[in-house]
Protein backbone atom coordinates (compact mmCIF):
# COMPACT_ATOMS: atom_id res chain seq x y z
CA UNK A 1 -6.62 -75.88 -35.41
CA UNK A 2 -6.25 -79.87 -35.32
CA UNK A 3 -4.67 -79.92 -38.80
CA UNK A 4 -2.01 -77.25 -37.42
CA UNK A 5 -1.45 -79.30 -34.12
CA UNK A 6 -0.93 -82.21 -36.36
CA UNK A 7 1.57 -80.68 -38.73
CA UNK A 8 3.24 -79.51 -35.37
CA UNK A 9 3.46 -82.82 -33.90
CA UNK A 10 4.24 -84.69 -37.39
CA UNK A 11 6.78 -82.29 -37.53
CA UNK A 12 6.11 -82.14 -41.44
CA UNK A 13 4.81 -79.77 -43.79
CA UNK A 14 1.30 -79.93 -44.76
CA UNK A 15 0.09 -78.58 -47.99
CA UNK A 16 -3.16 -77.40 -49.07
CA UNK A 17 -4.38 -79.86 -51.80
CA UNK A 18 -5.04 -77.19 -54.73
CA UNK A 19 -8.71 -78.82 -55.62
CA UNK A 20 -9.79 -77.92 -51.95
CA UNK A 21 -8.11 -74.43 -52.38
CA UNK A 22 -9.82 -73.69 -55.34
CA UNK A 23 -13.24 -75.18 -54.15
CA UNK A 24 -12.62 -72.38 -51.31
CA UNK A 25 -12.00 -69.85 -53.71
CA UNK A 26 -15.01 -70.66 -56.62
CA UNK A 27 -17.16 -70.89 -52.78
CA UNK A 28 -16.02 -67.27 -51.82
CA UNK A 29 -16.88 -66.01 -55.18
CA UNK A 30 -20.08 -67.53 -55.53
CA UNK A 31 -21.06 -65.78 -52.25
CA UNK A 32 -19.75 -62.39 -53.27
CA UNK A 33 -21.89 -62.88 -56.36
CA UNK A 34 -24.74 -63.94 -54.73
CA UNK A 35 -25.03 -61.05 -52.46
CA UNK A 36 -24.39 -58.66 -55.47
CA UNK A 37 -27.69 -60.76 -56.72
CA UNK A 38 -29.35 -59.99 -53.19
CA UNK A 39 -28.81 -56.49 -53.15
CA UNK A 40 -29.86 -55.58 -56.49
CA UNK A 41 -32.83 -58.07 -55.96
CA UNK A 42 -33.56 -55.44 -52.35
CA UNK A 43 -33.21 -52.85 -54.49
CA UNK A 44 -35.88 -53.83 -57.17
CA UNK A 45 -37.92 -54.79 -54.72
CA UNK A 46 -37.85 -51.32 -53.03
CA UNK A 47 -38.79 -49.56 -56.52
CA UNK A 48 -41.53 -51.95 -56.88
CA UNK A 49 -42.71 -50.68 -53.59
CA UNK A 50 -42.30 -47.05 -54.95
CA UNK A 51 -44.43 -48.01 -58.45
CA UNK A 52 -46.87 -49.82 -56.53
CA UNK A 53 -47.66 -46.95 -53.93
CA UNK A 54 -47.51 -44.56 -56.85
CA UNK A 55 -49.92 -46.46 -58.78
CA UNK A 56 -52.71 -46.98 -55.79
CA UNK A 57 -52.28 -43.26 -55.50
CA UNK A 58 -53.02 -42.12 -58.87
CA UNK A 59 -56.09 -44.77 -58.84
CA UNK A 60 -57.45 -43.20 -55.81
CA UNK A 61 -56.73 -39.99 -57.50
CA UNK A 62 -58.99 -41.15 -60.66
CA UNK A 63 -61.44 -43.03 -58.21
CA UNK A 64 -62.16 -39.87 -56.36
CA UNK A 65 -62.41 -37.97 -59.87
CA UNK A 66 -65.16 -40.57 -61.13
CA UNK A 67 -67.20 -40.49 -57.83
CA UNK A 68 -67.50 -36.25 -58.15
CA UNK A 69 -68.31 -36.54 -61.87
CA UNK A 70 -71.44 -39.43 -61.29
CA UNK A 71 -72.63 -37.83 -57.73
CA UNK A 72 -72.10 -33.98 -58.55
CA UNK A 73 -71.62 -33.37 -62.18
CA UNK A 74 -73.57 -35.98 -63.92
CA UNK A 75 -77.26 -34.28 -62.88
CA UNK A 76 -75.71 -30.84 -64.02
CA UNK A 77 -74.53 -32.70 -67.37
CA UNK A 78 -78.01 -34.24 -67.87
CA UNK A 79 -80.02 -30.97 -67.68
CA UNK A 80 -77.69 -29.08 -70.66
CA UNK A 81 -79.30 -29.90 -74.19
CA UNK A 82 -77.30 -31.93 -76.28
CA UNK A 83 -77.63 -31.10 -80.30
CA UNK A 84 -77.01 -34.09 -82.63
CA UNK A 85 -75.40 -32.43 -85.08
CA UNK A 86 -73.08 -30.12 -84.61
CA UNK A 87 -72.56 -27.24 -87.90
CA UNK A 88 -69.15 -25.43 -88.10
């Protein structure tokens, strides 16, 4: 706004030195790129969130399993005879 009352009052033209336009232009990109970056970074994050709850699922899953096979199955397991050879 000052630089355009300025110009008014100078009565002159003013024009954009090219090394601050293109500073302006290589800033706006770098933005652009960076929230591509952020988005697919929010987006990784989100499937790590996925893996992660799937995986402390499946180990409760397999927890669960091992606690009924040592607390119910292992004394049923113990009282079947095991051969040591077995003939086919």
């Amino acid at each position: 706004m000052c630089i355009a009352k300025a110009r008014d009052s100078l009565g002159c033209e003013w024009a954009e030195p090219p090394k601050l336009v293109k500073e302006v232009q290589d800033i706006g990109n770098s933005i652009e790129y960076l929230h591509r970056k952020l988005l697919e970074a929010e987006a990784q994050h989100q499937q790590l969130l996925k893996t992660k709850a799937n995986l402390e699922s499946d180990l409760q899953v397999k927890v669960n399993s091992l606690f009924i096979d040592r607390e119910k199955c292992l004394g049923m397991r113990r009282s079947f005879p095991i051969t040591a050879t077995i003939k086919y």
